[in-house]
Every structure is written in C-alpha cells, then in structure tokens.
PDB file of N, CA and C in Angstrom:
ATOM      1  N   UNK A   1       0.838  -1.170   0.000  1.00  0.00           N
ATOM      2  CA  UNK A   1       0.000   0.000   0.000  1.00  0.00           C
ATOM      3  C   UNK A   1       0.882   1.231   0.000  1.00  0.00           C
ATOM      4  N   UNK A   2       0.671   2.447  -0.978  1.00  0.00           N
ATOM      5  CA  UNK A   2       1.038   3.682  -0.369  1.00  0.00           C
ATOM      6  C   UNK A   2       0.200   4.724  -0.379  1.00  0.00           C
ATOM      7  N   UNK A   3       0.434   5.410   0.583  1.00  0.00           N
ATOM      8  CA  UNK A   3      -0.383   6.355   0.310  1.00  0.00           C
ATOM      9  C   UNK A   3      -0.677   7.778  -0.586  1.00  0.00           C
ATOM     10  N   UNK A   4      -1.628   7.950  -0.718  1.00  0.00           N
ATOM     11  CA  UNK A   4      -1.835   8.902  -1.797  1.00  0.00           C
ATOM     12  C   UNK A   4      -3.134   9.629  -1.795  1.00  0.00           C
ATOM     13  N   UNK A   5      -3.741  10.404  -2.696  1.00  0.00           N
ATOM     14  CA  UNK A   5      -4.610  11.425  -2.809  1.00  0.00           C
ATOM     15  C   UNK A   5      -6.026  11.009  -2.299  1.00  0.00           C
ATOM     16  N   UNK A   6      -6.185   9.545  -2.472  1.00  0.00           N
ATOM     17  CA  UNK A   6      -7.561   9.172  -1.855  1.00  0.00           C
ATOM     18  C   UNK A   6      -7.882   9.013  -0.444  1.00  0.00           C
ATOM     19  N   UNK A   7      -6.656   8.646   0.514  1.00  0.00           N
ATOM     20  CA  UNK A   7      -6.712   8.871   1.996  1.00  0.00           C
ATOM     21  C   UNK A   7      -6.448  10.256   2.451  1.00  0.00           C
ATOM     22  N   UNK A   8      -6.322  11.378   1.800  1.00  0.00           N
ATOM     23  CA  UNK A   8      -6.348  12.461   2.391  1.00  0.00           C
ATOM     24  C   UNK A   8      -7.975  12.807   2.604  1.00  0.00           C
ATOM     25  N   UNK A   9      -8.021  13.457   4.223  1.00  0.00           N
ATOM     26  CA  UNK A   9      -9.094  14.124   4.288  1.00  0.00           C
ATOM     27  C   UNK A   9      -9.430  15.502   4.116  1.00  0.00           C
ATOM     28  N   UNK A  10     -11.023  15.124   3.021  1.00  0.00           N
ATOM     29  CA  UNK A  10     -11.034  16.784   2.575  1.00  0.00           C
ATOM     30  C   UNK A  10     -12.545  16.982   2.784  1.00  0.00           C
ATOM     31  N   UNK A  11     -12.433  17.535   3.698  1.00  0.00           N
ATOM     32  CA  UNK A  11     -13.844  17.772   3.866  1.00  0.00           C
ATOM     33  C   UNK A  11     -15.182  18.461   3.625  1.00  0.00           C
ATOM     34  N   UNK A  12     -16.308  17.711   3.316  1.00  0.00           N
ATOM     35  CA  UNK A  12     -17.308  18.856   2.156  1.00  0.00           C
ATOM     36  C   UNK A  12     -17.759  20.398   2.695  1.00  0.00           C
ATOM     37  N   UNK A  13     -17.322  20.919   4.251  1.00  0.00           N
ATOM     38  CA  UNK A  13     -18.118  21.939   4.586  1.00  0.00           C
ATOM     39  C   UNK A  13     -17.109  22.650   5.277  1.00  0.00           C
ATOM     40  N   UNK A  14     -16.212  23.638   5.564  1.00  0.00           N
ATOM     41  CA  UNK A  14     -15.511  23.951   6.708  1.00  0.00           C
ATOM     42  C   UNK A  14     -13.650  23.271   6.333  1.00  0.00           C
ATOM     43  N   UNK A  15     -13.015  24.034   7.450  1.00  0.00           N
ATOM     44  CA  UNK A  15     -11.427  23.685   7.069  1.00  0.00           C
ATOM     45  C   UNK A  15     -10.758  22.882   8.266  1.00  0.00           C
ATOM     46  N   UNK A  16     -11.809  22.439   8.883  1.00  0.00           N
ATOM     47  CA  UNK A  16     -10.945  21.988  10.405  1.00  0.00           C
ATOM     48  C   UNK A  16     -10.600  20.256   9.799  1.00  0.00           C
ATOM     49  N   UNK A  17      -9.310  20.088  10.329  1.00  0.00           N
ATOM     50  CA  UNK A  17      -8.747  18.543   9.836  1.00  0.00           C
ATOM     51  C   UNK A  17      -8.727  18.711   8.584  1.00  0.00           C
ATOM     52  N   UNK A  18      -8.981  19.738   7.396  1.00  0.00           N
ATOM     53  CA  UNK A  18      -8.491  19.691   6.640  1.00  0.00           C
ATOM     54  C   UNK A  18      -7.232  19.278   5.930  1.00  0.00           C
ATOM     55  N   UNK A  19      -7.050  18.290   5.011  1.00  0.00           N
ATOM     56  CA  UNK A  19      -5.436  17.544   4.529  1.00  0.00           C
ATOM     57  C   UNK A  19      -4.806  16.955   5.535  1.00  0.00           C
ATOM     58  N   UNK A  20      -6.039  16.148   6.782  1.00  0.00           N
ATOM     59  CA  UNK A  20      -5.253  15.418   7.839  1.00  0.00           C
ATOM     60  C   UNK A  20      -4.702  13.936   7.090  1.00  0.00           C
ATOM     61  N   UNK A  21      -4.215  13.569   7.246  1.00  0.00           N
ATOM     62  CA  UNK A  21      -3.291  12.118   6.777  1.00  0.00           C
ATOM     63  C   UNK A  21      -3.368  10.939   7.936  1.00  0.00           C
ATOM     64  N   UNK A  22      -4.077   9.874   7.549  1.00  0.00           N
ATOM     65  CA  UNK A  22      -3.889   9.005   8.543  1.00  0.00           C
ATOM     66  C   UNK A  22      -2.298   7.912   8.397  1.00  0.00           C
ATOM     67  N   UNK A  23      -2.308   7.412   9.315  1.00  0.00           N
ATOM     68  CA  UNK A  23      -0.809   6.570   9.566  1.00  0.00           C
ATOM     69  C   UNK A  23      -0.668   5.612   8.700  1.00  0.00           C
ATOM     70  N   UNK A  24      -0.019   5.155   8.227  1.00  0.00           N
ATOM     71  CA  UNK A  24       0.206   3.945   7.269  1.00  0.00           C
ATOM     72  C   UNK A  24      -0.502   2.975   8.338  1.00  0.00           C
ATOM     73  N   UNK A  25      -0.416   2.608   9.982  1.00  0.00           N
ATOM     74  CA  UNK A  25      -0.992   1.722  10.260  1.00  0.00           C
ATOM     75  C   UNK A  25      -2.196   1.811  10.356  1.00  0.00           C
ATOM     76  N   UNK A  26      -3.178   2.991  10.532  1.00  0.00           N
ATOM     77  CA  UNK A  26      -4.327   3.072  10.400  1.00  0.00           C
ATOM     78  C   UNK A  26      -4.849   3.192   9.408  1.00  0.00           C
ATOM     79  N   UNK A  27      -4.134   2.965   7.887  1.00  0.00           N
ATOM     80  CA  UNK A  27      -4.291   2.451   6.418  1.00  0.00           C
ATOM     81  C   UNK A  27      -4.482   1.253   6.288  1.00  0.00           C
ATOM     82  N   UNK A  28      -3.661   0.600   7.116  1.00  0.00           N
ATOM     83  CA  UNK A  28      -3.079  -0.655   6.763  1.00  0.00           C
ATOM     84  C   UNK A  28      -4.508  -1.699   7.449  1.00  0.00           C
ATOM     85  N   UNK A  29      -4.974  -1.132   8.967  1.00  0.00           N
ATOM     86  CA  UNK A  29      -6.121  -1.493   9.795  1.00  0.00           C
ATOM     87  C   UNK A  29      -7.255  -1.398   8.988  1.00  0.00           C
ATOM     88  N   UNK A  30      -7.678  -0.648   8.303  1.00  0.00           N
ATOM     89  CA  UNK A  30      -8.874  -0.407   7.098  1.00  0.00           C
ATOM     90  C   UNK A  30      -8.688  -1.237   6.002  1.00  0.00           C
ATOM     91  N   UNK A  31      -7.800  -1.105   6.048  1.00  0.00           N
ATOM     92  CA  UNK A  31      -7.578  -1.982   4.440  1.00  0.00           C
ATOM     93  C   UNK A  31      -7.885  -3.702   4.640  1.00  0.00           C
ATOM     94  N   UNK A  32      -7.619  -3.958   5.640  1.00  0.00           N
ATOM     95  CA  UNK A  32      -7.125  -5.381   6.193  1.00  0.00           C
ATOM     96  C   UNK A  32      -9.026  -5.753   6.693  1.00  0.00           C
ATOM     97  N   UNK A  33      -9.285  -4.698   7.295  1.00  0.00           N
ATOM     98  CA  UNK A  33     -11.005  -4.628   7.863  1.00  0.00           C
ATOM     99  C   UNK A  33     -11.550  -4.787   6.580  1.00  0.00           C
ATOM    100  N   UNK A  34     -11.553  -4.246   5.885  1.00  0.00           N
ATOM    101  CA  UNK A  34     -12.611  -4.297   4.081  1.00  0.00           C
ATOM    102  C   UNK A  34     -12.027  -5.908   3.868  1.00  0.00           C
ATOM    103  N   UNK A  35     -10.887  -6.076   4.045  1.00  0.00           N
ATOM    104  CA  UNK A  35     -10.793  -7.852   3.226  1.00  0.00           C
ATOM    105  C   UNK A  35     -11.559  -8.623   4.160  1.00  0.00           C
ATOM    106  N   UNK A  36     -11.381  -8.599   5.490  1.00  0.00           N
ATOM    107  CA  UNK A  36     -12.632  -9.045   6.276  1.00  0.00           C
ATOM    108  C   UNK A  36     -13.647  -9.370   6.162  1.00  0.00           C
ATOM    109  N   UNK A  37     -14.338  -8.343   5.515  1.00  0.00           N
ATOM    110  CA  UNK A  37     -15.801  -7.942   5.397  1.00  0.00           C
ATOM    111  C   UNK A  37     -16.254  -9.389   4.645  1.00  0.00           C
ATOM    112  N   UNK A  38     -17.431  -9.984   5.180  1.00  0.00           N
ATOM    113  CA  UNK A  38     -18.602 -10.945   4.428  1.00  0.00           C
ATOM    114  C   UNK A  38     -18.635 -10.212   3.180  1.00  0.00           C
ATOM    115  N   UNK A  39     -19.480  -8.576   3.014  1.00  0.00           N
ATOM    116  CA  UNK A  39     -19.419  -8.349   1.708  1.00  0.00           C
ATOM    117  C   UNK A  39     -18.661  -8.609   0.634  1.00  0.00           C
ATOM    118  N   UNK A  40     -17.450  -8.792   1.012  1.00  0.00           N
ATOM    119  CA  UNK A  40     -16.442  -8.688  -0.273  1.00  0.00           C
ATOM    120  C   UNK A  40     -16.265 -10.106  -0.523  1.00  0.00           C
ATOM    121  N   UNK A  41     -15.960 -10.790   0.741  1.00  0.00           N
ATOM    122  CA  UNK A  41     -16.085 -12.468   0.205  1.00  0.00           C
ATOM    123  C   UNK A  41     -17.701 -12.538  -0.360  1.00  0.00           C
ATOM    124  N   UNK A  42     -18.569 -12.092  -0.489  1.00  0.00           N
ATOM    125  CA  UNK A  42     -20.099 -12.318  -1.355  1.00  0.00           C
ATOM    126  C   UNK A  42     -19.366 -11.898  -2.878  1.00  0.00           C
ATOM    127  N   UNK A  43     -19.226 -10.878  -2.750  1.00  0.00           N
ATOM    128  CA  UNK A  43     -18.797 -10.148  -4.222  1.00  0.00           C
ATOM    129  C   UNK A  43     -17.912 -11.005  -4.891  1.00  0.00           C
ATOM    130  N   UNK A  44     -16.682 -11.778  -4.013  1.00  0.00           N
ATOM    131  CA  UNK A  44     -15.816 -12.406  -5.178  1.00  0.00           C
ATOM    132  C   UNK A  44     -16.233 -13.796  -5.306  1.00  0.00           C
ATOM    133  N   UNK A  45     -16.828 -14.564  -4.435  1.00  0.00           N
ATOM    134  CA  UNK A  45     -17.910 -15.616  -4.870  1.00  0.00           C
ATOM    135  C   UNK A  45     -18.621 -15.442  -6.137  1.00  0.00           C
ATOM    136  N   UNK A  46     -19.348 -14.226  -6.503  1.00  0.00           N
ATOM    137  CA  UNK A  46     -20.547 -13.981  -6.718  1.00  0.00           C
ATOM    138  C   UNK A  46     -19.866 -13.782  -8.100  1.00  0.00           C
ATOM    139  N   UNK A  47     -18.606 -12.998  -8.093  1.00  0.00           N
ATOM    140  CA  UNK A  47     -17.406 -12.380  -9.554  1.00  0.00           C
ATOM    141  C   UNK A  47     -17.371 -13.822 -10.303  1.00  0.00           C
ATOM    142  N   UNK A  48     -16.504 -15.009  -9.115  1.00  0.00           N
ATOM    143  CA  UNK A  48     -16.007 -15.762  -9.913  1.00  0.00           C
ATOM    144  C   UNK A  48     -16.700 -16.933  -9.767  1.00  0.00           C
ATOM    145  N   UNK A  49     -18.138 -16.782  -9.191  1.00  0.00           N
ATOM    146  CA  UNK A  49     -19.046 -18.203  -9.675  1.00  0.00           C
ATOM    147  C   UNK A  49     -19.052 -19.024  -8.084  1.00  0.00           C
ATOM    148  N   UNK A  50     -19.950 -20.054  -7.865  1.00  0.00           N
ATOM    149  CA  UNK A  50     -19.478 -20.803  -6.945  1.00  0.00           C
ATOM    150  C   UNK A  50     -18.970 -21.831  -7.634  1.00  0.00           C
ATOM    151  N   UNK A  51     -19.115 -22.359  -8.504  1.00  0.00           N
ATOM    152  CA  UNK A  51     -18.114 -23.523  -8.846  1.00  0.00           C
ATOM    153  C   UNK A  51     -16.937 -23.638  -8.758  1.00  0.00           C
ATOM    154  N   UNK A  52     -16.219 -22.428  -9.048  1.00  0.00           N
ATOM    155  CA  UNK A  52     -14.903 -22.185  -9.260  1.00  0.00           C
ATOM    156  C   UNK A  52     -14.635 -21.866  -7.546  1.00  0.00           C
ATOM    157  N   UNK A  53     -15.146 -21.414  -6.544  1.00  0.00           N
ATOM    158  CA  UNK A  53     -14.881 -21.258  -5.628  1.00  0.00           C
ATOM    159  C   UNK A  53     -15.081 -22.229  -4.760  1.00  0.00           C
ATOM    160  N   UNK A  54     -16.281 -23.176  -4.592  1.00  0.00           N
ATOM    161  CA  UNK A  54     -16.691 -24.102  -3.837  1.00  0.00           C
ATOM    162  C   UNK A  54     -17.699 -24.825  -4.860  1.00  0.00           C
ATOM    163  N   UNK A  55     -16.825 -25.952  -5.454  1.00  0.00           N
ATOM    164  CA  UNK A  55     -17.340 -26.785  -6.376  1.00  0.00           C
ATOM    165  C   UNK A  55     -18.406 -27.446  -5.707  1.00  0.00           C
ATOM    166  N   UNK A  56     -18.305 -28.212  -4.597  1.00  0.00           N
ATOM    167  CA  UNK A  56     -18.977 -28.911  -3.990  1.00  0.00           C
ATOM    168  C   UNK A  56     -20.506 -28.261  -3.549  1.00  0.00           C
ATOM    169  N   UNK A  57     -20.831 -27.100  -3.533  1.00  0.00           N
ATOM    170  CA  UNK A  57     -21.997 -26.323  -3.789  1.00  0.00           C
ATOM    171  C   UNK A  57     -22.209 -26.335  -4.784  1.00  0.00           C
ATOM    172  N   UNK A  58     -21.911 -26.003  -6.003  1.00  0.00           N
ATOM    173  CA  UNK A  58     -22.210 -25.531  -7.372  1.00  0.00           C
ATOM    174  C   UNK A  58     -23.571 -26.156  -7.869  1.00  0.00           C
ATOM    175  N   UNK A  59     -23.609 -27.474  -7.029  1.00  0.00           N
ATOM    176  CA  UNK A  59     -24.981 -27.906  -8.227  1.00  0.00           C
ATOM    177  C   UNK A  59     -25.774 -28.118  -7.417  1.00  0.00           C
ATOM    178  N   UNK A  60     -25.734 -27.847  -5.746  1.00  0.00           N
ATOM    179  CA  UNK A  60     -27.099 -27.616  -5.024  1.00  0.00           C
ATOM    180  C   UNK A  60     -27.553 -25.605  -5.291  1.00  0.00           C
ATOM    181  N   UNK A  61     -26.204 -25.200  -5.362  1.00  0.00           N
ATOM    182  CA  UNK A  61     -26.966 -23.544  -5.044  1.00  0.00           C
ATOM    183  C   UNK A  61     -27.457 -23.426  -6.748  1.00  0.00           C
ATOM    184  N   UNK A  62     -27.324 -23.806  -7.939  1.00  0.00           N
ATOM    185  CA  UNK A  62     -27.773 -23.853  -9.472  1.00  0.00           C
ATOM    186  C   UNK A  62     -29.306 -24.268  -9.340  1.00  0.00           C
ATOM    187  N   UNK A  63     -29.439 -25.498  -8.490  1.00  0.00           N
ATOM    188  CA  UNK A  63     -30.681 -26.093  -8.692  1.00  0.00           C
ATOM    189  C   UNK A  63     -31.640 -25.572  -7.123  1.00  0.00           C
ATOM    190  N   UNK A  64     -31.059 -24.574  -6.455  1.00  0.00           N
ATOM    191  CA  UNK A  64     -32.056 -24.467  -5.733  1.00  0.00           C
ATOM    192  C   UNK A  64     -32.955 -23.100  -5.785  1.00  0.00           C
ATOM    193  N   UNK A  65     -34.048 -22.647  -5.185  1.00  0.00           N
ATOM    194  CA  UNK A  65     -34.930 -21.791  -4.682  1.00  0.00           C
ATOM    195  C   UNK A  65     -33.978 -20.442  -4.792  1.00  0.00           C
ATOM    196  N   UNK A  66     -34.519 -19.469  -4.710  1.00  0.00           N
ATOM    197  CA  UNK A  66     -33.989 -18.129  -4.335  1.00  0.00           C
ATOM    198  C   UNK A  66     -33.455 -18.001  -2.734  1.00  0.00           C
ATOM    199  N   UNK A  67     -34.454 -18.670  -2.009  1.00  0.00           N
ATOM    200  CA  UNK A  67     -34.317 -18.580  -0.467  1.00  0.00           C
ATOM    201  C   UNK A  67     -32.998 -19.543   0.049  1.00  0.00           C
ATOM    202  N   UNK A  68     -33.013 -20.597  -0.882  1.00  0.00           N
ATOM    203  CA  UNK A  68     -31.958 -21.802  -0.452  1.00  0.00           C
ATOM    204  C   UNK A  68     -30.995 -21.149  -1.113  1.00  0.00           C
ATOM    205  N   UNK A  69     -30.730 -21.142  -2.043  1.00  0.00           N
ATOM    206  CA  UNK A  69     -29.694 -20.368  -2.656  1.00  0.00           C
ATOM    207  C   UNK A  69     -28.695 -19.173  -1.622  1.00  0.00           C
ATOM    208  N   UNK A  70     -29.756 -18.147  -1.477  1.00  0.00           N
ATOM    209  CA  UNK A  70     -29.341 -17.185   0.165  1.00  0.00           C
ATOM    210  C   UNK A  70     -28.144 -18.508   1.092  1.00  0.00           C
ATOM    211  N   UNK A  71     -29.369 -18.918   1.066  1.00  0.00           N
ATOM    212  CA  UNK A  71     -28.615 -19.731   2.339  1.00  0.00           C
ATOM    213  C   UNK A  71     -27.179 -20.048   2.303  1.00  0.00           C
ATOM    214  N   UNK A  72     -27.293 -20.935   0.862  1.00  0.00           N
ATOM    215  CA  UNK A  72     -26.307 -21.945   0.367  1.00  0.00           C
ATOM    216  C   UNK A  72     -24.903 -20.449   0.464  1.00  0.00           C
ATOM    217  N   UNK A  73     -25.408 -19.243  -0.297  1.00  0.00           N
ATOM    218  CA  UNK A  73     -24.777 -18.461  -0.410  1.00  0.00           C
ATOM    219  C   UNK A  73     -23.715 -17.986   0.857  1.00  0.00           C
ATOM    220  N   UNK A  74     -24.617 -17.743   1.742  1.00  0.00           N
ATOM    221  CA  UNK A  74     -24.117 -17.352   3.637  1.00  0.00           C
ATOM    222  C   UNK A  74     -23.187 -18.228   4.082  1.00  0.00           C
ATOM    223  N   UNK A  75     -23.641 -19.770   4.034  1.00  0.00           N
ATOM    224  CA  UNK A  75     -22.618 -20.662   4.246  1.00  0.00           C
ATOM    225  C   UNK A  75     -21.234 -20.402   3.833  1.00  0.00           C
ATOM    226  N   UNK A  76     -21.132 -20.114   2.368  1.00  0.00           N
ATOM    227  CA  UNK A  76     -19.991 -20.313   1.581  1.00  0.00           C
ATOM    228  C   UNK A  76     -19.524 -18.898   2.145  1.00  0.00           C
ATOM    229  N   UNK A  77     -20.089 -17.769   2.501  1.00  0.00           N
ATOM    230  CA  UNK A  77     -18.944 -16.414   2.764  1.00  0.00           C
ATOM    231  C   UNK A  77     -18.497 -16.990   4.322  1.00  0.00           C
ATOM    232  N   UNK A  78     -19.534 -17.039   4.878  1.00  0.00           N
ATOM    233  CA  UNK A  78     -18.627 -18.094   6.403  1.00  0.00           C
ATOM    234  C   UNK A  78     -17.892 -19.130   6.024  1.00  0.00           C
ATOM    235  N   UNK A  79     -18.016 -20.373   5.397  1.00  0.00           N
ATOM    236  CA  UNK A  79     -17.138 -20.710   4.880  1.00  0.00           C
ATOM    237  C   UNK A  79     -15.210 -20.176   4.632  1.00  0.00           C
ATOM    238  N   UNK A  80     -15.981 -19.314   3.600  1.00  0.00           N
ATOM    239  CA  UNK A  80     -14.549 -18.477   3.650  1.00  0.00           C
ATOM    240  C   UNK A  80     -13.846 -17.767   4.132  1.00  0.00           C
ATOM    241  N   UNK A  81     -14.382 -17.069   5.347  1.00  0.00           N
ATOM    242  CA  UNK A  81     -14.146 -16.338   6.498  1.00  0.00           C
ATOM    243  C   UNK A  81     -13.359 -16.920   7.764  1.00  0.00           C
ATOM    244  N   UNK A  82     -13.331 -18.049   7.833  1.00  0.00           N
ATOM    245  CA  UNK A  82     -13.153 -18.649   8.630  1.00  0.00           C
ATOM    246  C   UNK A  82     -11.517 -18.863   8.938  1.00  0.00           C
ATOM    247  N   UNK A  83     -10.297 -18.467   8.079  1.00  0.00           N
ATOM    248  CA  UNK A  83      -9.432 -18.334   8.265  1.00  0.00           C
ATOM    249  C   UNK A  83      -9.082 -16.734   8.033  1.00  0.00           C
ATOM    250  N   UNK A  84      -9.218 -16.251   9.698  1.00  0.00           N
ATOM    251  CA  UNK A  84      -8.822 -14.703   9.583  1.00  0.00           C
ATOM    252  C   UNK A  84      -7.331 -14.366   9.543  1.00  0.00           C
ATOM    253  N   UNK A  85      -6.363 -15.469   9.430  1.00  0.00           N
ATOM    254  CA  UNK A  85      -4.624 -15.128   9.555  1.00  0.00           C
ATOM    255  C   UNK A  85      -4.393 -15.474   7.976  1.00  0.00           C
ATOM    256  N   UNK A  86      -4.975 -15.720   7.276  1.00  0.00           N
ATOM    257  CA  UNK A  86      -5.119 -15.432   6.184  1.00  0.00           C
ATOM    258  C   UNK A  86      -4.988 -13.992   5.175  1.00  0.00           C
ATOM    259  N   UNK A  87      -5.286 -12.971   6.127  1.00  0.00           N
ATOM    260  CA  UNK A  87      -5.454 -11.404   5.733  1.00  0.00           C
ATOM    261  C   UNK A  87      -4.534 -11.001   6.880  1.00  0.00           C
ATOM    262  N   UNK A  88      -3.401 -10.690   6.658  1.00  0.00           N
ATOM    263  CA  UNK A  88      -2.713 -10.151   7.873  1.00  0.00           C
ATOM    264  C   UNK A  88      -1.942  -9.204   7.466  1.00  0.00           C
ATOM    265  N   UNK A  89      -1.044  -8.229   8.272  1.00  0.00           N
ATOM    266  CA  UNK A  89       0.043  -7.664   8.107  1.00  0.00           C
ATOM    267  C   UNK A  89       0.852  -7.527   9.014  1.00  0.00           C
ATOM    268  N   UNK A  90       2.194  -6.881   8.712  1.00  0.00           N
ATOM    269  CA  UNK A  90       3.297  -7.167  10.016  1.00  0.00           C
ATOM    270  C   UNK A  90       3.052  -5.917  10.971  1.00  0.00           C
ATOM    271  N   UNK A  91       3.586  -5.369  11.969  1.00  0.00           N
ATOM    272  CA  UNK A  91       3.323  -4.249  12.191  1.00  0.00           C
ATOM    273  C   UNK A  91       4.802  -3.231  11.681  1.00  0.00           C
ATOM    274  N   UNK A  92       4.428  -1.959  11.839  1.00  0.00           N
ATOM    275  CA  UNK A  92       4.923  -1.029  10.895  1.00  0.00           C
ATOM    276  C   UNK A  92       5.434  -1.706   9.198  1.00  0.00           C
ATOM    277  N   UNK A  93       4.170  -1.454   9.086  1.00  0.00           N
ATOM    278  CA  UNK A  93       4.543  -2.093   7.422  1.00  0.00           C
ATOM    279  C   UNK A  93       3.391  -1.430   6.529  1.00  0.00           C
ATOM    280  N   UNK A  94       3.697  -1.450   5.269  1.00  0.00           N
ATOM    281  CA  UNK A  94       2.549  -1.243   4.907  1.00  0.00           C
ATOM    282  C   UNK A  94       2.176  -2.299   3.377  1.00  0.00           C
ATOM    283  N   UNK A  95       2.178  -3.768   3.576  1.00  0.00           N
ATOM    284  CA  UNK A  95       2.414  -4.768   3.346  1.00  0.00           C
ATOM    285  C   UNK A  95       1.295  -5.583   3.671  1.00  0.00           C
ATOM    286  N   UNK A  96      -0.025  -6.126   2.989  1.00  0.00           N
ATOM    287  CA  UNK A  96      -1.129  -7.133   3.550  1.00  0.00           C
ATOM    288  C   UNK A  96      -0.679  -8.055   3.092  1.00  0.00           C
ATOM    289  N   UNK A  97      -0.826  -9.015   3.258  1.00  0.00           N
ATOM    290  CA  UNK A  97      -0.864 -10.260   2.578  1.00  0.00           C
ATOM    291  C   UNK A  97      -1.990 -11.317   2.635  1.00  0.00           C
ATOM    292  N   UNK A  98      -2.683 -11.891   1.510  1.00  0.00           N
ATOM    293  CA  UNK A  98      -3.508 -12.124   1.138  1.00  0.00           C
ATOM    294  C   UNK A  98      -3.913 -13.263   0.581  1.00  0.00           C
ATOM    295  N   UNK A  99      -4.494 -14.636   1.385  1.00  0.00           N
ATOM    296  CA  UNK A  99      -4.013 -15.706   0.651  1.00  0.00           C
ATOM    297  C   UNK A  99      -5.289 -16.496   1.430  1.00  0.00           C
ATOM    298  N   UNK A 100      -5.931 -17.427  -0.176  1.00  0.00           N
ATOM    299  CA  UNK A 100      -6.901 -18.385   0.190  1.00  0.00           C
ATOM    300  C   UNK A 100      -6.149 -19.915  -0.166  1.00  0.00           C
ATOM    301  N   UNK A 101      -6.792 -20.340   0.829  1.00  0.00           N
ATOM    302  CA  UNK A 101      -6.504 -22.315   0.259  1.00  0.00           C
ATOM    303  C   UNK A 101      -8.113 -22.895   0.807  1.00  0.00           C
ATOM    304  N   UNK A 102      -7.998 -23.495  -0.382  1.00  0.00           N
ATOM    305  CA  UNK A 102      -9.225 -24.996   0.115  1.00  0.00           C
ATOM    306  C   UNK A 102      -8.908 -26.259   0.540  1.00  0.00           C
ATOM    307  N   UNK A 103      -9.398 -26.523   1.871  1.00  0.00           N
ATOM    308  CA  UNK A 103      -9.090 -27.190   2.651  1.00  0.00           C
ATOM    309  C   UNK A 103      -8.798 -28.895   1.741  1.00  0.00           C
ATOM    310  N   UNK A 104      -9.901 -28.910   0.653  1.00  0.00           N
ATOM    311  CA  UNK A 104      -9.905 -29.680  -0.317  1.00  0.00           C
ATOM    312  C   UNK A 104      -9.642 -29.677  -2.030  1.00  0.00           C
ATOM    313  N   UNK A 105      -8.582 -29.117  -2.101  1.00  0.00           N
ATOM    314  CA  UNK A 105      -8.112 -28.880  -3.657  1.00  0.00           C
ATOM    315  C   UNK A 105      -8.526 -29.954  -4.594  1.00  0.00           C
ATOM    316  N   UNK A 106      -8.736 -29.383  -5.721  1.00  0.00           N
ATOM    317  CA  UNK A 106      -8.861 -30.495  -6.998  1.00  0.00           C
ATOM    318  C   UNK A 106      -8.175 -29.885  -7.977  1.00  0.00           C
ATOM    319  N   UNK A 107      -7.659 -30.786  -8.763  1.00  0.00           N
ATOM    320  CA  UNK A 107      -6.426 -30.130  -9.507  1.00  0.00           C
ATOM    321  C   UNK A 107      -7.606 -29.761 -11.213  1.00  0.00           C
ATOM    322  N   UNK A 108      -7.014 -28.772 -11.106  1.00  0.00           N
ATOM    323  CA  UNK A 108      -7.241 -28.112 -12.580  1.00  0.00           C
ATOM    324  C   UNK A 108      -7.540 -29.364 -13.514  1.00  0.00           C
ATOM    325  N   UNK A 109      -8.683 -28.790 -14.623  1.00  0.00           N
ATOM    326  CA  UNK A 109      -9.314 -29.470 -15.582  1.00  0.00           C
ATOM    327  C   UNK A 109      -8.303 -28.742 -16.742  1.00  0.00           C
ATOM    328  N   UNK A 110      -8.061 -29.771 -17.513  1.00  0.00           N
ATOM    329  CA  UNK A 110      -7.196 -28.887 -19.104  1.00  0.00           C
ATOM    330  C   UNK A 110      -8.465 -28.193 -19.373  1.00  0.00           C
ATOM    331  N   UNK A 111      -7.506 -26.696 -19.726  1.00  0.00           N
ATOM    332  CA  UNK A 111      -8.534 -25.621 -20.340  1.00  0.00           C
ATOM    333  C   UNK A 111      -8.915 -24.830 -19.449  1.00  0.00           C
ATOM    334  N   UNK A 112      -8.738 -25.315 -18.512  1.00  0.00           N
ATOM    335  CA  UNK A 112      -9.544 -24.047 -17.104  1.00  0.00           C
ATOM    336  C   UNK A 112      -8.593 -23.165 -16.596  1.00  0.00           C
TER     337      UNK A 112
END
C-alpha cells in the first residue's frame, strides 16, 4: 500500500482537519477490515461463480430456490471467512498479505 490522494481528508463543509493524513498503520487497519468484510467475500464468490470457488456447492446452489440459494450463499462467505490469519500484516509495514486455500483442492481441468 502507499499512500496517496484518496486517503487524504477533505472535507465537504468547513477547514478543520483539513489535509489530515492518517498513519500507514491506520491504512493498513482499514484496508485489512474491508478484506474481512462478508461483503467482499459475497462479491468475489458472486465475480467468480461458486463452482470455481466451492465446487462442492455448485450444483445444489444452481438447482435451488432463491431462499436456499441465500442460504447456500451465507454458508460459503462463512465458509470463507473462517481463516482470519489469512489477511494479515506485520506491524509497521505497509504490506497485507492475502491468501486463500481450500481445505480440499482439486487439480485443474485442461482448459480451465
């Protein structure tokens, strides 16, 4: 991470804290909180399919309900949540590191 023009604060009304700068570690704490987030594990599920993410769902959440589907869906972001040292950083750094494994790999299909 470095920082730059989008973590400066500029504020819509008034000049107080104007062009305050937060710390690389309180960059680094936000940044690390958003990979956290359920939302974003929904979003990259949702980007790259469940098959490709959790094969072993793929053909109950395809063939089910809107409501089961939800479900099937929730599982899989807990699912993936579940290893939080996975998203870490060192301290004074400004360095995440970012890494999934499935507990059950299957090796690549030719072509995929």
């Amino acid at each position: 991470m470095r920082l730059g023009q989008e973590y400066v604060y500029e504020p819509g009304v008034g000049d107080a804290a104007r062009g305050a700068i937060p710390t690389i570690d309180q960059l680094v704490q936000s940044e690390v909180e958003i990979l956290n987030s359920a939302e974003l594990r929904r979003r990259v599920i949702a980007d790259l399919g469940m098959g490709r993410v959790f094969p072993d769902l793929a053909g109950k959440y395809a063939a089910a309900d809107p409501a089961r589907q939800s479900q099937i869906m929730d599982s899989a972001v807990a699912a993936m949540g579940r290893r939080p040292e996975d998203r870490v950083s060192a301290p004074d750094t400004s360095v995440i590191r970012l890494t999934y494994s499935d507990p059950q790999p299957r090796p690549r299909r030719p072509g995929c």
